[in-house]
Protein backbone atom coordinates (compact mmCIF):
# COMPACT_ATOMS: atom_id res chain seq x y z
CA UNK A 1 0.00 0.00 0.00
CA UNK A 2 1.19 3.40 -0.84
CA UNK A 3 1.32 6.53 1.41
CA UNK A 4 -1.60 8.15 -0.33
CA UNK A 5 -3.46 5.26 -0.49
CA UNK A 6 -2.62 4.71 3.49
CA UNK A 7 -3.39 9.04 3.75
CA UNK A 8 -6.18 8.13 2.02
CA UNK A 9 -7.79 5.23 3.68
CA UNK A 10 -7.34 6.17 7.16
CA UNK A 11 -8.81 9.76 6.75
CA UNK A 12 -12.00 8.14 5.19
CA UNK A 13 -12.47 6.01 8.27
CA UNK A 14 -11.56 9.21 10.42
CA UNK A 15 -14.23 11.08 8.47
CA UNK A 16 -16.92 7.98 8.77
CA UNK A 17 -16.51 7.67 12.83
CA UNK A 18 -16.63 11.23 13.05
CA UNK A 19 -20.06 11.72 11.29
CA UNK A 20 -18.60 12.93 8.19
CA UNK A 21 -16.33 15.83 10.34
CA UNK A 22 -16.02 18.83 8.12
CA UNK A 23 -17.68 17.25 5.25
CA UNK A 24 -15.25 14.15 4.93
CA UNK A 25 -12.28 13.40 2.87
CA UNK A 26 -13.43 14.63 -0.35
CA UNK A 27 -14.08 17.81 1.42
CA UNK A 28 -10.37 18.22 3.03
CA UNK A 29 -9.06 17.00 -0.37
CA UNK A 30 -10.90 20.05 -2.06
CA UNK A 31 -9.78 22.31 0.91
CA UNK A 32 -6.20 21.28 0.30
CA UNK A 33 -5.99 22.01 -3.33
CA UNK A 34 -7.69 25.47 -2.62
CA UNK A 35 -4.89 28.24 -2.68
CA UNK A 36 -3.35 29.29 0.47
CA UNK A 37 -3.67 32.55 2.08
CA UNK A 38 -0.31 34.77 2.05
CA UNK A 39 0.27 34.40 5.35
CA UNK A 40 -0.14 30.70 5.88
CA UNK A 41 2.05 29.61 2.29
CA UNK A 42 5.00 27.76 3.98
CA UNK A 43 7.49 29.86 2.12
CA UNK A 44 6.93 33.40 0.41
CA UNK A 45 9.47 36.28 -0.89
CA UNK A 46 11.81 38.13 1.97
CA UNK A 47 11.37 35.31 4.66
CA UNK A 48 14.02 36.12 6.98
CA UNK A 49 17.62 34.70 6.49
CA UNK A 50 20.69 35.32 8.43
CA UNK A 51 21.21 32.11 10.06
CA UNK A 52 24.68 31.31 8.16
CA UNK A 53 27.66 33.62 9.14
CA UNK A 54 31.00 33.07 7.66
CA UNK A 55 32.77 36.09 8.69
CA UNK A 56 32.90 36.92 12.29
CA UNK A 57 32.09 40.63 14.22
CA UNK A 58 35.81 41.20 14.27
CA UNK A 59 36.39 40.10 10.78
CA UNK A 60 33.31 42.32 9.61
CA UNK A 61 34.86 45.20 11.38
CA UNK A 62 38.21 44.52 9.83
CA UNK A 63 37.12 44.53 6.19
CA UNK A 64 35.05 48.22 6.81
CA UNK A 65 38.42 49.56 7.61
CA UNK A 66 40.25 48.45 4.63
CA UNK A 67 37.57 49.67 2.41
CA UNK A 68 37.22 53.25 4.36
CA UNK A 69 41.53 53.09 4.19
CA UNK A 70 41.11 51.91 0.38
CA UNK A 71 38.90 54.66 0.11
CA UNK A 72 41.14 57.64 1.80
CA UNK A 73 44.49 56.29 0.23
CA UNK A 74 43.66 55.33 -2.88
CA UNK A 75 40.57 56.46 -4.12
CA UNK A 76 38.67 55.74 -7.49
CA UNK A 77 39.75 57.18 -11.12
CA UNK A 78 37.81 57.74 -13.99
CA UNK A 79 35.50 60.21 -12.39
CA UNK A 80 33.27 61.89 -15.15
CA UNK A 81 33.20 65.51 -14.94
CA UNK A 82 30.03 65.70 -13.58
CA UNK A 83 30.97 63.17 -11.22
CA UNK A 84 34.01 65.28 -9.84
CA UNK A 85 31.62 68.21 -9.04
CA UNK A 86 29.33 66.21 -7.45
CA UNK A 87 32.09 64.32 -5.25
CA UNK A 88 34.08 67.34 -4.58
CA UNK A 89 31.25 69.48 -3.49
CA UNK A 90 30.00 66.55 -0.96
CA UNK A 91 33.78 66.50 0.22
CA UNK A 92 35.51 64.16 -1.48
CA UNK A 93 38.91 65.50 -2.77
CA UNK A 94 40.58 64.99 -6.24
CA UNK A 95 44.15 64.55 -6.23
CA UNK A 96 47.14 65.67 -8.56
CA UNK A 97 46.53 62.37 -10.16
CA UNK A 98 42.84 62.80 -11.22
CA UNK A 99 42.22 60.16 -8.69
CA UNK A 100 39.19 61.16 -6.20
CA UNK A 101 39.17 60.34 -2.17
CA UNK A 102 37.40 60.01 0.49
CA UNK A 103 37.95 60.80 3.68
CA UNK A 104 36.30 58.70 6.40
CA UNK A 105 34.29 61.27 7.93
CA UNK A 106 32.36 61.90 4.63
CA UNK A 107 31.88 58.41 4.20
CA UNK A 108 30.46 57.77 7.38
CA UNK A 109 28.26 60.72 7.16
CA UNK A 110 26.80 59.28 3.98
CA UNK A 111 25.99 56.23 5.52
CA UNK A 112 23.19 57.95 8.04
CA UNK A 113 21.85 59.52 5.10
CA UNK A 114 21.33 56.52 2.92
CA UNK A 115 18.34 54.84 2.27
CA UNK A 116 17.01 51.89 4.73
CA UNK A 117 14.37 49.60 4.37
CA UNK A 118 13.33 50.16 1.20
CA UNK A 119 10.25 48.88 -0.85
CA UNK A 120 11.37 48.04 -4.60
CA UNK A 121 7.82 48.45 -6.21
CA UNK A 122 6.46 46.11 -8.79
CA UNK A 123 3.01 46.66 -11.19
CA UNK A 124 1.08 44.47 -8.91
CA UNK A 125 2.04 45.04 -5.35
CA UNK A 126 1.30 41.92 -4.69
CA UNK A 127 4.96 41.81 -5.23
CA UNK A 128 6.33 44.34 -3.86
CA UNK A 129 10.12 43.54 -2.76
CA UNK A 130 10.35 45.01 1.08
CA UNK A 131 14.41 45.34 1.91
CA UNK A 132 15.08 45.41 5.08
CA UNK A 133 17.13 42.94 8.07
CA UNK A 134 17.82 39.88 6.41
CA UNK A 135 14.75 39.43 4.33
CA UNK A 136 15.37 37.17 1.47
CA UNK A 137 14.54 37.30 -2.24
CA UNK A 138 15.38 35.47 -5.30
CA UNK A 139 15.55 36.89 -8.79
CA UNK A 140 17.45 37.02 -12.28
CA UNK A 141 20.03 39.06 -13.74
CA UNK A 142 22.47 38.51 -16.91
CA UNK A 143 23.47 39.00 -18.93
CA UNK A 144 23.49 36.09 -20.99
CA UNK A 145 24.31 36.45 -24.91
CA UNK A 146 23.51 33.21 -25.98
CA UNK A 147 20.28 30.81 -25.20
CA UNK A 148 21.03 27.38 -24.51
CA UNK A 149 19.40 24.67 -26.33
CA UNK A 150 19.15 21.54 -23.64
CA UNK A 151 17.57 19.20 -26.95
CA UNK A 152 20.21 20.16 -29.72
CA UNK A 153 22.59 21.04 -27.11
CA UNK A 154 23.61 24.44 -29.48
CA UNK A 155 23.99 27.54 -28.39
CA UNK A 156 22.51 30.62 -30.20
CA UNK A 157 22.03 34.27 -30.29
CA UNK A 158 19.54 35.63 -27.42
CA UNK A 159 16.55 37.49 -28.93
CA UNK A 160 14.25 39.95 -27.70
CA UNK A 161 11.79 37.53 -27.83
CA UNK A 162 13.61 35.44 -25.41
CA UNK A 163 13.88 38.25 -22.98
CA UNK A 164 9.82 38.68 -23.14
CA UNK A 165 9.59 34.63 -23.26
CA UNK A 166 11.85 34.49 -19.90
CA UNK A 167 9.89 37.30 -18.19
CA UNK A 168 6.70 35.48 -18.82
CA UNK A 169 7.89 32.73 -17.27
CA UNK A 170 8.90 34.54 -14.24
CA UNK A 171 5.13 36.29 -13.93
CA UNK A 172 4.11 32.83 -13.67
CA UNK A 173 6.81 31.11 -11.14
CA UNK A 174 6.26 31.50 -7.63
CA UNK A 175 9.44 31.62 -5.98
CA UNK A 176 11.00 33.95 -8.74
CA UNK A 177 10.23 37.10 -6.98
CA UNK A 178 11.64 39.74 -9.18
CA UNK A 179 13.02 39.66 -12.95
CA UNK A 180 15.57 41.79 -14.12
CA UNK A 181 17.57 41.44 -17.63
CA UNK A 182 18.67 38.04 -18.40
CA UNK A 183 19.60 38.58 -21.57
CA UNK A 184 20.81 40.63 -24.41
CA UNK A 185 18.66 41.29 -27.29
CA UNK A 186 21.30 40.74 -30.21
CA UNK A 187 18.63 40.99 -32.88
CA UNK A 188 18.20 44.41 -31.87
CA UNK A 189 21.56 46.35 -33.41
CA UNK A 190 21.24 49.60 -32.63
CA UNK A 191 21.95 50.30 -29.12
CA UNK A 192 18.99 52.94 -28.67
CA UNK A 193 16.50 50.40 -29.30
CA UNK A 194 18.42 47.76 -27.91
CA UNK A 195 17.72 49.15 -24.51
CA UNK A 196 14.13 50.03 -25.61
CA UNK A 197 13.51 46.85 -26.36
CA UNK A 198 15.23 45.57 -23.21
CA UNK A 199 13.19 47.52 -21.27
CA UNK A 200 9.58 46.96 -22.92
CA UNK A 201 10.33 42.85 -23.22
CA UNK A 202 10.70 42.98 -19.30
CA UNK A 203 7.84 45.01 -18.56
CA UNK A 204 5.50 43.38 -20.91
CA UNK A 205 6.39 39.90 -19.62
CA UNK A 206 5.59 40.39 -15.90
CA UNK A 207 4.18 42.60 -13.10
CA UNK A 208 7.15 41.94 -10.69
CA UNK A 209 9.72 44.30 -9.86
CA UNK A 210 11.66 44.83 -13.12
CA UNK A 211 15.51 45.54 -13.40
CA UNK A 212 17.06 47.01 -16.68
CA UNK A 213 20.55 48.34 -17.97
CA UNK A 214 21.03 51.61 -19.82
CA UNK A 215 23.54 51.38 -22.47
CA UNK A 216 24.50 55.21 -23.01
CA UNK A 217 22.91 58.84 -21.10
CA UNK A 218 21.88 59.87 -24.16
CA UNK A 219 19.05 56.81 -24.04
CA UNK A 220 18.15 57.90 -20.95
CA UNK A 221 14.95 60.27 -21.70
CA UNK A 222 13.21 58.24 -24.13
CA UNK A 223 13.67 55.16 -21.46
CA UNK A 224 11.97 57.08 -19.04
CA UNK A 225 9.46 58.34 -21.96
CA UNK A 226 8.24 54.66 -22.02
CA UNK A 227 8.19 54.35 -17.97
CA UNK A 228 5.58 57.25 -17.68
CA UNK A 229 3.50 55.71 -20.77
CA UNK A 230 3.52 52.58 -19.35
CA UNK A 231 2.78 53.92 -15.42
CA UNK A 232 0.55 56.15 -16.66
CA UNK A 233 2.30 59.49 -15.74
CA UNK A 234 5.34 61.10 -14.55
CA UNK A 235 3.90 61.58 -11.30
CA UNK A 236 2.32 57.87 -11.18
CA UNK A 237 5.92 56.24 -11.87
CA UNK A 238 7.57 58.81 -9.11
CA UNK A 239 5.00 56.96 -6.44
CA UNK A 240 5.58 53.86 -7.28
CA UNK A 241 9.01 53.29 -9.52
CA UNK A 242 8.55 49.53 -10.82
CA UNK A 243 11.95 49.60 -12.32
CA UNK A 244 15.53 49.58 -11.11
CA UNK A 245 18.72 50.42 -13.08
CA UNK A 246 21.45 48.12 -12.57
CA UNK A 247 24.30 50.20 -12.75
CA UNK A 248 28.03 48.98 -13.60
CA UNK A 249 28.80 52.78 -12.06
CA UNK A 250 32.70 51.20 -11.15
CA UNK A 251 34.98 48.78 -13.45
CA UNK A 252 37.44 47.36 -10.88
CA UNK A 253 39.39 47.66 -9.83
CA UNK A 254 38.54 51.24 -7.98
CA UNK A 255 37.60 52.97 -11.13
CA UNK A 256 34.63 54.95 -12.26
CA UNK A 257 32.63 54.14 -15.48
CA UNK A 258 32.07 57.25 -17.18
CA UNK A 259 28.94 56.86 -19.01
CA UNK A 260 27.58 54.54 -16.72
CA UNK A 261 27.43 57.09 -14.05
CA UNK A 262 26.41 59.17 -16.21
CA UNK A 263 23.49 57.47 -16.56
CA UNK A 264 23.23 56.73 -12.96
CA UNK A 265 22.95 60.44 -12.03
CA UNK A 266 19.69 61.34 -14.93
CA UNK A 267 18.04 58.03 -13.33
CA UNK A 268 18.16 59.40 -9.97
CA UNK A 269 17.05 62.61 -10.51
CA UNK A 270 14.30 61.01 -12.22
CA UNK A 271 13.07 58.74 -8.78
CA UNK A 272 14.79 55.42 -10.44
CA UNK A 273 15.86 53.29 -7.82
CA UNK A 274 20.04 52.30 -8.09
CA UNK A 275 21.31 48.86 -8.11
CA UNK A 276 25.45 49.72 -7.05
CA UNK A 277 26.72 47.17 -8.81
CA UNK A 278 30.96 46.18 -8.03
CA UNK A 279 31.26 43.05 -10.17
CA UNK A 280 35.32 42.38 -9.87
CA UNK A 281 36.82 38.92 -10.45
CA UNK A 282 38.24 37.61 -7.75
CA UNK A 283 42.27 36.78 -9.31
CA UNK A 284 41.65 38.84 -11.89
CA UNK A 285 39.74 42.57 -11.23
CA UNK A 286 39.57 41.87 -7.48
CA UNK A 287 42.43 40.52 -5.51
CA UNK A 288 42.43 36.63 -5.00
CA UNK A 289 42.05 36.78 -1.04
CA UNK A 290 38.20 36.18 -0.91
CA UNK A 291 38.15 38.84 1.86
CA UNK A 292 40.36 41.19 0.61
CA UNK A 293 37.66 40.70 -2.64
CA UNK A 294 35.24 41.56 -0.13
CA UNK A 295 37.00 44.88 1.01
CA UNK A 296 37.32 46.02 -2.38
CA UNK A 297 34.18 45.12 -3.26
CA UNK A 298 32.81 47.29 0.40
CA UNK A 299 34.95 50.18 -0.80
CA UNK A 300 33.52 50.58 -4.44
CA UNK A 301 30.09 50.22 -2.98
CA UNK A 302 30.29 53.10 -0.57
CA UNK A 303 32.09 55.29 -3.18
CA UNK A 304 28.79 54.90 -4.85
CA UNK A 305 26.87 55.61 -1.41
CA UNK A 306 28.50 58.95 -1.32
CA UNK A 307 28.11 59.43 -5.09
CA UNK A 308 24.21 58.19 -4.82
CA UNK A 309 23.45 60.48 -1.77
CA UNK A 310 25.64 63.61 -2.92
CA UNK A 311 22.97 63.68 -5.52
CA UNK A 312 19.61 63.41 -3.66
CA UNK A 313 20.19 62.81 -0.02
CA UNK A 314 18.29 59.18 1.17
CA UNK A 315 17.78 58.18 -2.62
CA UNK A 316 16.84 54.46 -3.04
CA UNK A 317 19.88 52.09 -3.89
CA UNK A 318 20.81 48.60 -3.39
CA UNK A 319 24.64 47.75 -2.15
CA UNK A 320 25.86 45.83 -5.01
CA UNK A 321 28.75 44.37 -3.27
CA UNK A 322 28.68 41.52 -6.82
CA UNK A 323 32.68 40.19 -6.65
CA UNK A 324 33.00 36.97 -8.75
CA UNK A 325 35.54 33.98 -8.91
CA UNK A 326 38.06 32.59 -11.11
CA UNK A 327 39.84 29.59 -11.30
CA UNK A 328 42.83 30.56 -11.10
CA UNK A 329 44.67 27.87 -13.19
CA UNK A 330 43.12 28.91 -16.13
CA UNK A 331 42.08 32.84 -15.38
CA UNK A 332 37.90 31.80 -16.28
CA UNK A 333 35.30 32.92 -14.24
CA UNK A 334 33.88 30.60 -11.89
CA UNK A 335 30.55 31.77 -10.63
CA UNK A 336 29.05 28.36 -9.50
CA UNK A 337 31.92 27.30 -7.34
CA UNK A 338 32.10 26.99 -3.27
CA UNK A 339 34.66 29.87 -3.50
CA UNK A 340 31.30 32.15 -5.17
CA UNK A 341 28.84 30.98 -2.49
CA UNK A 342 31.09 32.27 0.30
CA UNK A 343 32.31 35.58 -1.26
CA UNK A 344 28.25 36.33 -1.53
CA UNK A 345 27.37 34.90 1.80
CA UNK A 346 30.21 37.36 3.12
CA UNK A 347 28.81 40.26 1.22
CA UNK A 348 25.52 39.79 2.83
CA UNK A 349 26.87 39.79 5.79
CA UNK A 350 28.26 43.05 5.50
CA UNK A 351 25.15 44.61 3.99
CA UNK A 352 24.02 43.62 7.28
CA UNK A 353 26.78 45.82 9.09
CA UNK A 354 25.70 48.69 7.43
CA UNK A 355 21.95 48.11 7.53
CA UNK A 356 21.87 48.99 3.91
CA UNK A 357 19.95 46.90 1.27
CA UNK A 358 22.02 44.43 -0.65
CA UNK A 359 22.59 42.51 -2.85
CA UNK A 360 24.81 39.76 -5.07
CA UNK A 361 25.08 36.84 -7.15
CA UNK A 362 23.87 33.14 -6.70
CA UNK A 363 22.83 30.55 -8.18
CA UNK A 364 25.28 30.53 -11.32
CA UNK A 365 26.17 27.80 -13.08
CA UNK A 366 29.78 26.71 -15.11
CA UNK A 367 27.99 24.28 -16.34
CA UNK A 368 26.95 24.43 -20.37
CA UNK A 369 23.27 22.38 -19.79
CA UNK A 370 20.87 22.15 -17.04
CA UNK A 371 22.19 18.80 -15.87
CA UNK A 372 23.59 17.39 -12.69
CA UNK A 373 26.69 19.70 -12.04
CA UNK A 374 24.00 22.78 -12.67
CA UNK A 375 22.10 21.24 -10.24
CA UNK A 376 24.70 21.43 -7.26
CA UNK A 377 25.94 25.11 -8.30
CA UNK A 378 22.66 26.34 -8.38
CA UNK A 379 21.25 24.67 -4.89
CA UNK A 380 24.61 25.02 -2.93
CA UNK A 381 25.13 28.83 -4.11
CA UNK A 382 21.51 29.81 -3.65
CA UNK A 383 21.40 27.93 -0.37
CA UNK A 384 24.08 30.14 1.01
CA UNK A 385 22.85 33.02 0.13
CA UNK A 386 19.34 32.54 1.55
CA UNK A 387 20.99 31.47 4.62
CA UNK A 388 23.34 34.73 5.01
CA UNK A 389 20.42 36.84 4.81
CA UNK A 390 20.77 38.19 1.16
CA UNK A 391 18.49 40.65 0.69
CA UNK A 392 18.27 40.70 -3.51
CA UNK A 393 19.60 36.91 -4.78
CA UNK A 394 19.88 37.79 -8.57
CA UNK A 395 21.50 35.52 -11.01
CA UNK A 396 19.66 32.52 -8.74
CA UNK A 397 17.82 30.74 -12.03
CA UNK A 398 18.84 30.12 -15.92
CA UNK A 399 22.65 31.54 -16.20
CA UNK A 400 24.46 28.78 -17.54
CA UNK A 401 28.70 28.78 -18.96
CA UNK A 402 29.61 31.44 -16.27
CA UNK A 403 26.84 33.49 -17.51
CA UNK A 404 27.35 33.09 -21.72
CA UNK A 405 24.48 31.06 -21.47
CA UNK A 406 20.74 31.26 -20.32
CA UNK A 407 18.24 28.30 -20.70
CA UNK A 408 14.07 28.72 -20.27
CA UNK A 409 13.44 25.61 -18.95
CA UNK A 410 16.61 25.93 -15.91
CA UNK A 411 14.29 28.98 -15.29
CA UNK A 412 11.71 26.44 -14.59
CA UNK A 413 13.77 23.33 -12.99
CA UNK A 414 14.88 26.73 -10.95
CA UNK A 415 11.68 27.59 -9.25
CA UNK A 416 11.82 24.38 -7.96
CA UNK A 417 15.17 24.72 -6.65
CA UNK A 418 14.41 28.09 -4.93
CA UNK A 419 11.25 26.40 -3.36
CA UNK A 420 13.44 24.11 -1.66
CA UNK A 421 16.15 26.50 -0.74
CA UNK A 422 13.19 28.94 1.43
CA UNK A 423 12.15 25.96 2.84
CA UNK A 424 15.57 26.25 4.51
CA UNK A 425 15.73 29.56 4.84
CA UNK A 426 12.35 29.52 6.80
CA UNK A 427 13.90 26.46 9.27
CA UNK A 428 12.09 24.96 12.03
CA UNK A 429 9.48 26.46 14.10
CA UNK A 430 9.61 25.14 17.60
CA UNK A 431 6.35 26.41 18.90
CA UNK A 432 4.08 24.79 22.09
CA UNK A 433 2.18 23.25 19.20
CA UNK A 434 4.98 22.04 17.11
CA UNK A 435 6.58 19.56 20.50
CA UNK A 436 3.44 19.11 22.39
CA UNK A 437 3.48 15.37 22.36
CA UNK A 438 -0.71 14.98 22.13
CA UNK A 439 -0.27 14.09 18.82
CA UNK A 440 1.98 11.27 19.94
CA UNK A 441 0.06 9.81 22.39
CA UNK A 442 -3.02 9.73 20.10
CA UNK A 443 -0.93 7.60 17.68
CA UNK A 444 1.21 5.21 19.89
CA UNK A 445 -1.23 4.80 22.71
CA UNK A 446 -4.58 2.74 20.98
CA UNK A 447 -4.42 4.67 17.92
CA UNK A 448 -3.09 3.53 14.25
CA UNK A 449 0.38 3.68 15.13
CA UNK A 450 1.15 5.77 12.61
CA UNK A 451 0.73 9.24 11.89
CA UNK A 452 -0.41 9.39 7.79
CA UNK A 453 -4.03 10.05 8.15
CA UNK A 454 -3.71 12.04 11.72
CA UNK A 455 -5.31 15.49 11.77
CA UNK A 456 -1.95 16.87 12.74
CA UNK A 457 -0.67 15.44 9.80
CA UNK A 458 -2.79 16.82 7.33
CA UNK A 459 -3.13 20.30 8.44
CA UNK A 460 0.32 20.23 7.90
CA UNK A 461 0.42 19.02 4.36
CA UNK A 462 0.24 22.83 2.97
CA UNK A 463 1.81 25.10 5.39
CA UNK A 464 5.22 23.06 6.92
CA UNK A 465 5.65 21.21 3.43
CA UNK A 466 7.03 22.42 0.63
CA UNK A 467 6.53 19.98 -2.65
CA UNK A 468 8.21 20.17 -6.12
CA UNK A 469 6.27 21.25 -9.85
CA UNK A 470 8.61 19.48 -11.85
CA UNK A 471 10.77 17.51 -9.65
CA UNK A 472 10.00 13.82 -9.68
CA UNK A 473 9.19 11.73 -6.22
CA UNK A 474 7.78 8.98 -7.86
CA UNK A 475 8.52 5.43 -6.47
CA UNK A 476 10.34 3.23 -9.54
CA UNK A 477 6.76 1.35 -9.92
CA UNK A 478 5.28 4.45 -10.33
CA UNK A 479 7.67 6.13 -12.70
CA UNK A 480 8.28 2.85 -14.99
CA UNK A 481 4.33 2.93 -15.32
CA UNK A 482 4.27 6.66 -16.31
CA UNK A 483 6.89 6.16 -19.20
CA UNK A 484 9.88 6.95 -17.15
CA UNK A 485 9.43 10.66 -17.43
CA UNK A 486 12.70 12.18 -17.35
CA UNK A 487 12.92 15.79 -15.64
CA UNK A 488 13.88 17.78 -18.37
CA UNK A 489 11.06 16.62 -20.30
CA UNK A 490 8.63 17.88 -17.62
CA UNK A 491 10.45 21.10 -17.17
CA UNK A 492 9.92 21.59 -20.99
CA UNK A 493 6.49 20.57 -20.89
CA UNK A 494 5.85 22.79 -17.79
CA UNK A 495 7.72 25.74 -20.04
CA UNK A 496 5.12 25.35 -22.85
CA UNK A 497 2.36 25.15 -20.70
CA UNK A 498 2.90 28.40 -19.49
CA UNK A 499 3.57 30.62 -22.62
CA UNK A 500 1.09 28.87 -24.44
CA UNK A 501 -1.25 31.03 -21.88
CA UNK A 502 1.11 34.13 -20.91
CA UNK A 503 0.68 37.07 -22.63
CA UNK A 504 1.77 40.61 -22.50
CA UNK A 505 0.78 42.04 -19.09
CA UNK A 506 0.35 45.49 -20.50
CA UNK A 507 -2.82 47.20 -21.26
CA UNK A 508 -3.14 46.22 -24.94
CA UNK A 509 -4.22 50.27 -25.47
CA UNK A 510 -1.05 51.04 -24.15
CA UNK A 511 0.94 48.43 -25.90
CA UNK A 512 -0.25 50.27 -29.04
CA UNK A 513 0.75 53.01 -28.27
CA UNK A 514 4.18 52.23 -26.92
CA UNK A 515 4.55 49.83 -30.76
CA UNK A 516 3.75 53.11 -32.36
CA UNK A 517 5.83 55.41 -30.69
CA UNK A 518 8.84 53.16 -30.61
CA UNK A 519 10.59 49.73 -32.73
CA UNK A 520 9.73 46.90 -30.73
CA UNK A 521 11.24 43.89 -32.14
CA UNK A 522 8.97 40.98 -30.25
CA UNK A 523 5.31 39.66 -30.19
């Protein structure tokens, strides 16, 4: 006899010798399948992490004062013009060698003016990201330049359709709380519309919070054009920004990207909340010591805290503290190694000792194809971040090669994944309820003596359980009578299921409008 049929058997006879209690079997059954409310899911977007802690209170403390010394000794370059007027007249100080500096003090007094506890607004605030402690939430990023193929095994040029194909997914995969860029549109040639397009295959694709590049300043306007079309005014998009801009603003090491902050200075004047983003490679742009990759990493994130809040005082912005790994024998990044889960778990921790909201990669994969060695990266790299307490997990689902690659059905084999990975975040609730032994004695002492069709049991089944979508539990009976079903065939399946019923999530009046005001290259 199977466990359902056990479940199954004993609550019947628990329903029949208890006059049918709440309308029997058929009616818990029909109660079970019903969706749950918010609060009662088992696992949901920022559930609180923290629990894993690889750097210690003095090694935290050590690590801020190499980044503040970093910061007074030798400073970032590359400072646009704009940039040096901004720094200077916050305090910062250029140098004969075009280098600019900051002194502690004006660091520190940067960090009581920056933004905590943010809200990063989607469409539907239903999913609304809320940034603060160690709340925890998973999400994409890229980007990826190639798709990957897991039947022909080829890789090929990323679309614009694919970027509105992935984003639909997302709308419709639970523990994929926010989408931002996976990949880049390289049917789209000119860079204007490149980022249009970028921008409008998000946003039509899904109601969750949305993160997007801008290539060049000049873009910058008719970006934000589209924003207030789609919002439905200036002053609509101002109370509620739905997008992000993840901003490259430094190219380690502990230099300034001109354009790029550029960019980042129009989108904050225009109420655009900033991603910070410090992406050096450990052995490579950052220095191989995975703390002293963490220092550098601090330092270029506060230069962009004083930057951010030199401009408009308490602005929204995420610490992008985003160092990656390289295997060193060969120089090639590494992003789903052990080396990558700890430099992110680190970074979190450090968001922490600044109470500013952060965040990094996870969930990365070296590997080409959504196979078994994906499959570790992705769980042990995700896992650690959840458990640190990272606030905004981006990269978690679909980047395969180092991020050359991104795949639509990992996206999907990913939700499952992340499903499993709150699950641990969440951890065990020791309540009165959860160790009173009444449920024991029921059982062991003239009961069944066994717990499958208890009440305790079932009123469980939803809200302490978490259960794959795709992922296969099947006994071998079971699975040799379905066909043997292999799991990429069901994440495919579960793929086509989905766009074959998501469309564009924008008001199809709108839509026209935005298709006849600007080239969009998908349908």
């Amino acid at each position: 006899m199977t466990v359902q049929e056990e479940v199954g058997g004993e609550s019947g006879r628990r329903s029949a010798g208890a006059g049918g209690r709440a309308g029997g079997r058929a009616a818990r059954v029909a109660a079970r399948a019903a969706p749950l409310a918010e609060d009662l899911r088992p696992i949901r977007p920022g559930m609180k992490g923290g629990q894993y802690k690889p750097l210690s209170d003095a090694g935290m403390a050590m690590i801020h004062q190499s980044a503040l010394e970093a910061l007074e000794v030798i400073g970032l370059s590359n400072a646009p013009p704009s940039g040096v007027e901004i720094l200077t007249g916050a305090g910062a100080i250029q140098g004969d060698d075009g280098r600019i500096r900051f002194p502690r003090a004006l660091v520190e007094d940067m960090l009581t003016k920056a933004a905590r506890n943010i809200t990063l607004h989607a469409r539907d605030p239903k999913h609304d990201l809320h940034l603060s402690g160690t709340n925890v939430h998973f999400g994409t990023a890229g980007a990826a330049v190639h798709v990957v193929d897991p039947v022909t095994l080829d890789y090929r040029d990323s679309t614009a359709q694919d970027l509105y194909d992935a984003a639909r997914l997302v709308d419709n995969l639970d523990n994929i709380h926010f989408y931002q860029r996976t990949m880049v549109c390289r049917d789209v040639l000119d860079n204007k519309e490149m980022d249009l397009n970028t921008l409008y295959a998000c946003l039509a694709g899904t109601k969750k919070h949305v993160g997007t590049s801008i290539f060049d300043p000049e873009h910058v306007a008719d970006c934000f054009e589209m924003l207030h079309m789609v919002a439905g005014g200036e002053e609509a998009w101002r109370a509620r920004p739905f997008v992000s801009n993840s901003n490259c603003f430094v190219v380690p090491p502990m230099k300034f990207a001109e354009e790029s902050c550029k960019v980042m200075e129009d989108c904050i004047r225009r109420g655009m909340p900033m991603l910070l983003l410090s992406a050096g490679q450990a052995g490579a742009t950052a220095p191989a010591p995975i703390a002293l990759a963490i220092v550098q990493a601090v330092a270029e994130c506060l230069a962009g805290v004083v930057y951010v809040n030199a401009i408009r005082p308490g602005a929204p912005a995420i610490f992008g503290t985003w160092p990656f790994v390289s295997d060193l024998r060969t120089g090639a990044m590494s992003g789903g190694s052990a080396e990558q889960a700890l430099l992110s778990a680190g970074c979190a921790q450090m968001h922490r000792f600044y109470d500013l909201p952060g965040g990094a990669a996870s969930g990365i994969s070296d590997s080409k194809l959504p196979d078994m060695q994906a499959g570790w990266e992705t769980a042990i790299t995700n896992t650690l971040a959840g458990l640190s307490g990272l606030n905004m997990c981006y990269e978690s689902v679909g980047m395969h090669a180092s991020l050359l690659g991104f795949c639509l059905e990992s996206l999907v084999l990913g939700d499952d994944i992340l499903g499993q990975v709150m699950r641990l975040v969440r951890g065990i609730d020791v309540t009165p309820d959860s160790t009173s032994i009444e449920a024991m004695k029921e059982v062991c002492m003239g009961g069944p003596g066994h717990y499958l069709g208890s009440d305790q049991t079932l009123k469980l089944m939803q809200t302490e359980y978490v259960y794959p979508k795709t992922g296969n539990r099947m006994s071998p009976k079971e699975w040799n009578e379905a066909g043997k079903p292999v799991l990429l065939d069901r994440a495919m399946a579960r793929k086509n299921e989905i766009l074959s019923k998501a469309g564009c999530v924008i008001d199809p009046a709108i839509d026209a409008a935005v298709r006849a005001r600007f080239n969009i290259y998908f349908r």
